[in-house]
C-alpha atoms as a PDB file:
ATOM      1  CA  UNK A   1     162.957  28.091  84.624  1.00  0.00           C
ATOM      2  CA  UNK A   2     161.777  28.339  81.282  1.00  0.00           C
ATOM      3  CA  UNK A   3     160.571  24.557  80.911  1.00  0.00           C
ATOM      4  CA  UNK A   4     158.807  24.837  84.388  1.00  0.00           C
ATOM      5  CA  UNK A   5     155.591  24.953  82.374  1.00  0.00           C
ATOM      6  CA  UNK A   6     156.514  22.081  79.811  1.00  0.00           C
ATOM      7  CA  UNK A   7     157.257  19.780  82.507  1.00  0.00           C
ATOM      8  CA  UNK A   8     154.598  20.452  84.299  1.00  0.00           C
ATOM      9  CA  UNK A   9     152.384  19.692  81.680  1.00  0.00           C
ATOM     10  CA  UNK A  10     153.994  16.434  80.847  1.00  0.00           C
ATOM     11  CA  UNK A  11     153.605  15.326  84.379  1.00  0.00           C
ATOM     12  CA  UNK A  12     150.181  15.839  84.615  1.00  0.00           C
ATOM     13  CA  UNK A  13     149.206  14.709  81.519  1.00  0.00           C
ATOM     14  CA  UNK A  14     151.205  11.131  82.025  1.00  0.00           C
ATOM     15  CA  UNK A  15     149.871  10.561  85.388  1.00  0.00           C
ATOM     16  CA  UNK A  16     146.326  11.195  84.058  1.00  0.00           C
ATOM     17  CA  UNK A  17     147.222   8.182  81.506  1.00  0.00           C
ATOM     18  CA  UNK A  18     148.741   5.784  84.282  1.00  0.00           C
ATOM     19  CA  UNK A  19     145.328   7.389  86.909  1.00  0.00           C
ATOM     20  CA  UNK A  20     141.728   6.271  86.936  1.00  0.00           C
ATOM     21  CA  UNK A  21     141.009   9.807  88.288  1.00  0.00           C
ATOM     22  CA  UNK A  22     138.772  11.952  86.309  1.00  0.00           C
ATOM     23  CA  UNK A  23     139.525  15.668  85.755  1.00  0.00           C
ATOM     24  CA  UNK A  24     136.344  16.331  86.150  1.00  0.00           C
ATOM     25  CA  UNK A  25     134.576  15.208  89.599  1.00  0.00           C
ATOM     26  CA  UNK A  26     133.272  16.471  92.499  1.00  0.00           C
ATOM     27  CA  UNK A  27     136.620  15.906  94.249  1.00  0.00           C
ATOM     28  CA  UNK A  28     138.557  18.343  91.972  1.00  0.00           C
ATOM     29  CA  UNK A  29     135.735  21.054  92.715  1.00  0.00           C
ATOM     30  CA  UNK A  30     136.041  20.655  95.975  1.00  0.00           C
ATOM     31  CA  UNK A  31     139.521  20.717  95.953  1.00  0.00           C
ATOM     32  CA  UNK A  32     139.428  24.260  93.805  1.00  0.00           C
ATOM     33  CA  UNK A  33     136.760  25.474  95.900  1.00  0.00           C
ATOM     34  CA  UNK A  34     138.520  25.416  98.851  1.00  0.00           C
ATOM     35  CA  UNK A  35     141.291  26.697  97.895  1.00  0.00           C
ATOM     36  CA  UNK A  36     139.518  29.487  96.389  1.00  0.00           C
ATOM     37  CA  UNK A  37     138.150  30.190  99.421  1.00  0.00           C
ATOM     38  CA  UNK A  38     141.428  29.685 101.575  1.00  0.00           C
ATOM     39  CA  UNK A  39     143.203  32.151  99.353  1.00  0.00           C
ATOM     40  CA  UNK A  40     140.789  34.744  99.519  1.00  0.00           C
ATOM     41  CA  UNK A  41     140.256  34.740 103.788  1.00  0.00           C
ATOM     42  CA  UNK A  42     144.132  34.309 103.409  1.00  0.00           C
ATOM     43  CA  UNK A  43     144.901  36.968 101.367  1.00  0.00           C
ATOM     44  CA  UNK A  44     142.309  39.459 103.070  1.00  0.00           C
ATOM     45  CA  UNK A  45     142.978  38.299 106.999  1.00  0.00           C
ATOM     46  CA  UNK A  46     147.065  38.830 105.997  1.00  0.00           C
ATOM     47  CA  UNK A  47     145.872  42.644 104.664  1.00  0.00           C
ATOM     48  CA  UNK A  48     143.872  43.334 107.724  1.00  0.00           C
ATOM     49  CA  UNK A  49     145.439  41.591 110.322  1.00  0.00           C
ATOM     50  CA  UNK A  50     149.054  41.288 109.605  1.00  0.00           C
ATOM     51  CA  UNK A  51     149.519  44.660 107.531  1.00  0.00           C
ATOM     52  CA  UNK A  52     151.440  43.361 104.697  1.00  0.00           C
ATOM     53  CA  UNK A  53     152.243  45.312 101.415  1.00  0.00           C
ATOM     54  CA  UNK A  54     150.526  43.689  98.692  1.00  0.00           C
ATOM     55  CA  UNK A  55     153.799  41.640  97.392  1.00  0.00           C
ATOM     56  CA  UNK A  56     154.590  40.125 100.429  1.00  0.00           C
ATOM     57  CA  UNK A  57     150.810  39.353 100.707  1.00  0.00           C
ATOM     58  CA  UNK A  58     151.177  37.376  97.714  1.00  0.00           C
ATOM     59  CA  UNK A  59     153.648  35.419  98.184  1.00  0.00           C
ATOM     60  CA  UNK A  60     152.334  34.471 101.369  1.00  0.00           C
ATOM     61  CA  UNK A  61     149.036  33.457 100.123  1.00  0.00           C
ATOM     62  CA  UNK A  62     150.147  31.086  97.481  1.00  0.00           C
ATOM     63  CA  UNK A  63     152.853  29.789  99.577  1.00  0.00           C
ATOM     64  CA  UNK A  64     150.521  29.116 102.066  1.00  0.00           C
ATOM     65  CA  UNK A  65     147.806  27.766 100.208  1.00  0.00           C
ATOM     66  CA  UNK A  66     149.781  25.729  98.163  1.00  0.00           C
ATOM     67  CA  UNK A  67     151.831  24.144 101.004  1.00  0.00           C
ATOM     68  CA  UNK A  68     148.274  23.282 102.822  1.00  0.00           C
ATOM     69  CA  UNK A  69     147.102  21.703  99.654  1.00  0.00           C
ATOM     70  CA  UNK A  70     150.409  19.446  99.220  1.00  0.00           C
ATOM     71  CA  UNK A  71     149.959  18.224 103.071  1.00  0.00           C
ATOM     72  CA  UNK A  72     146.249  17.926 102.428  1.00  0.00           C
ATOM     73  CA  UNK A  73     147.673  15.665  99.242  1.00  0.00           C
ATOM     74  CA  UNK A  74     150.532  13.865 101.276  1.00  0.00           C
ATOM     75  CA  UNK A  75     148.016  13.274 103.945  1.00  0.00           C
ATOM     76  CA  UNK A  76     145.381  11.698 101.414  1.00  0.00           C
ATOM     77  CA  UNK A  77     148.116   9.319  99.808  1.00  0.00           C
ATOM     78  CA  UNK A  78     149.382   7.607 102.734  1.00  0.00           C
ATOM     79  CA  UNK A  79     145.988   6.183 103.785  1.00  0.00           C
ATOM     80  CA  UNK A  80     144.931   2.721 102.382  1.00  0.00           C
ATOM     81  CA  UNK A  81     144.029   2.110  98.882  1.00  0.00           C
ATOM     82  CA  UNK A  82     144.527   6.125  97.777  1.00  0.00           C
ATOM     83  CA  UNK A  83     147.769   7.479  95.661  1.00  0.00           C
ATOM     84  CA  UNK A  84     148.820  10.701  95.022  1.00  0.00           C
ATOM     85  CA  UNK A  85     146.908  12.784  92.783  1.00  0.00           C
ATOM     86  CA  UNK A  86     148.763  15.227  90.302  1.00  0.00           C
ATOM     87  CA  UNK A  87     144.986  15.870  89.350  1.00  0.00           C
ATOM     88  CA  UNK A  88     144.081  17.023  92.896  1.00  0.00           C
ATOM     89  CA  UNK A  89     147.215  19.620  92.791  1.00  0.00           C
ATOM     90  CA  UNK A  90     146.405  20.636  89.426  1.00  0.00           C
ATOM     91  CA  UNK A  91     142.499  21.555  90.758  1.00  0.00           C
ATOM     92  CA  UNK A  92     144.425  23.471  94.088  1.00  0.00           C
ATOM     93  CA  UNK A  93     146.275  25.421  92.150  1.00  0.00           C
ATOM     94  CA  UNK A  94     143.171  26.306  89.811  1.00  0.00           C
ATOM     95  CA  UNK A  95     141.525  27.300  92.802  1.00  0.00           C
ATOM     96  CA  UNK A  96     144.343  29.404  94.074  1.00  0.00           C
ATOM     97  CA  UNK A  97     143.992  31.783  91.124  1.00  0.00           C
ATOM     98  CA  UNK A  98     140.367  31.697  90.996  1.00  0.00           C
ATOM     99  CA  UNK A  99     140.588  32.909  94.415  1.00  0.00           C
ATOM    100  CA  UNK A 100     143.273  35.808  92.840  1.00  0.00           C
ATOM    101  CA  UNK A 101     140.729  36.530  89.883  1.00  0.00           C
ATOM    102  CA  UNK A 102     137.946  37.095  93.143  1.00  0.00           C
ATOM    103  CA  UNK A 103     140.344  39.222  95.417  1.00  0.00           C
ATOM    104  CA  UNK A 104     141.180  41.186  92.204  1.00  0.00           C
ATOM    105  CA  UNK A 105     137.801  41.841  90.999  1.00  0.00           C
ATOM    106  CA  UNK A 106     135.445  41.943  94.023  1.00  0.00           C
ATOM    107  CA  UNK A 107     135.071  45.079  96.065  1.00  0.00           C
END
């Protein structure tokens, strides 16, 4: 579990040198956007509506978000002329804890 974070690196770092996709477009903002925003109403409708403690909250939120990003990515590469974008996942999962550094820090 340890090299998690290593290979993660590597990966995204060698498709960015095999990619013509820039880190830094409007895609990957919208990307992190959104999932800033889906964690948040996530995390906050699962507190209100479902009742959970603030663990199983959590988890739920990520897992969630995360799982709608990777179909949102799946559903992207299968259409013509488009691949799979470590760059995209890397942005979703920035959003995700921008959307934890909001929940945290807004009343």
């Amino acid at each position: 579990m340890r090299f998690l974070p290593v290979f993660v690196i590597i990966l995204l770092i060698s498709s960015s040198l095999l990619s013509a996709d820039s880190w830094l477009s409007t895609d990957k903002f919208i990307h992190a956007g959104s999932m800033a925003f889906l964690s948040c109403w996530t995390y906050n409708f699962n507190q209100d509506a479902l009742l959970l403690n603030q663990k199983s909250n959590v988890s739920l939120t990520i897992s969630s978000s995360l799982l709608i990003g990777l179909c949102k990515e799946y559903s992207d590469s299968r259409k013509p002329d488009n691949q799979w974008s470590w760059k995209d996942i890397a942005a979703n999962l920035t959003g995700i804890g921008i959307g934890f550094v909001l929940i945290n820090n807004l009343p």
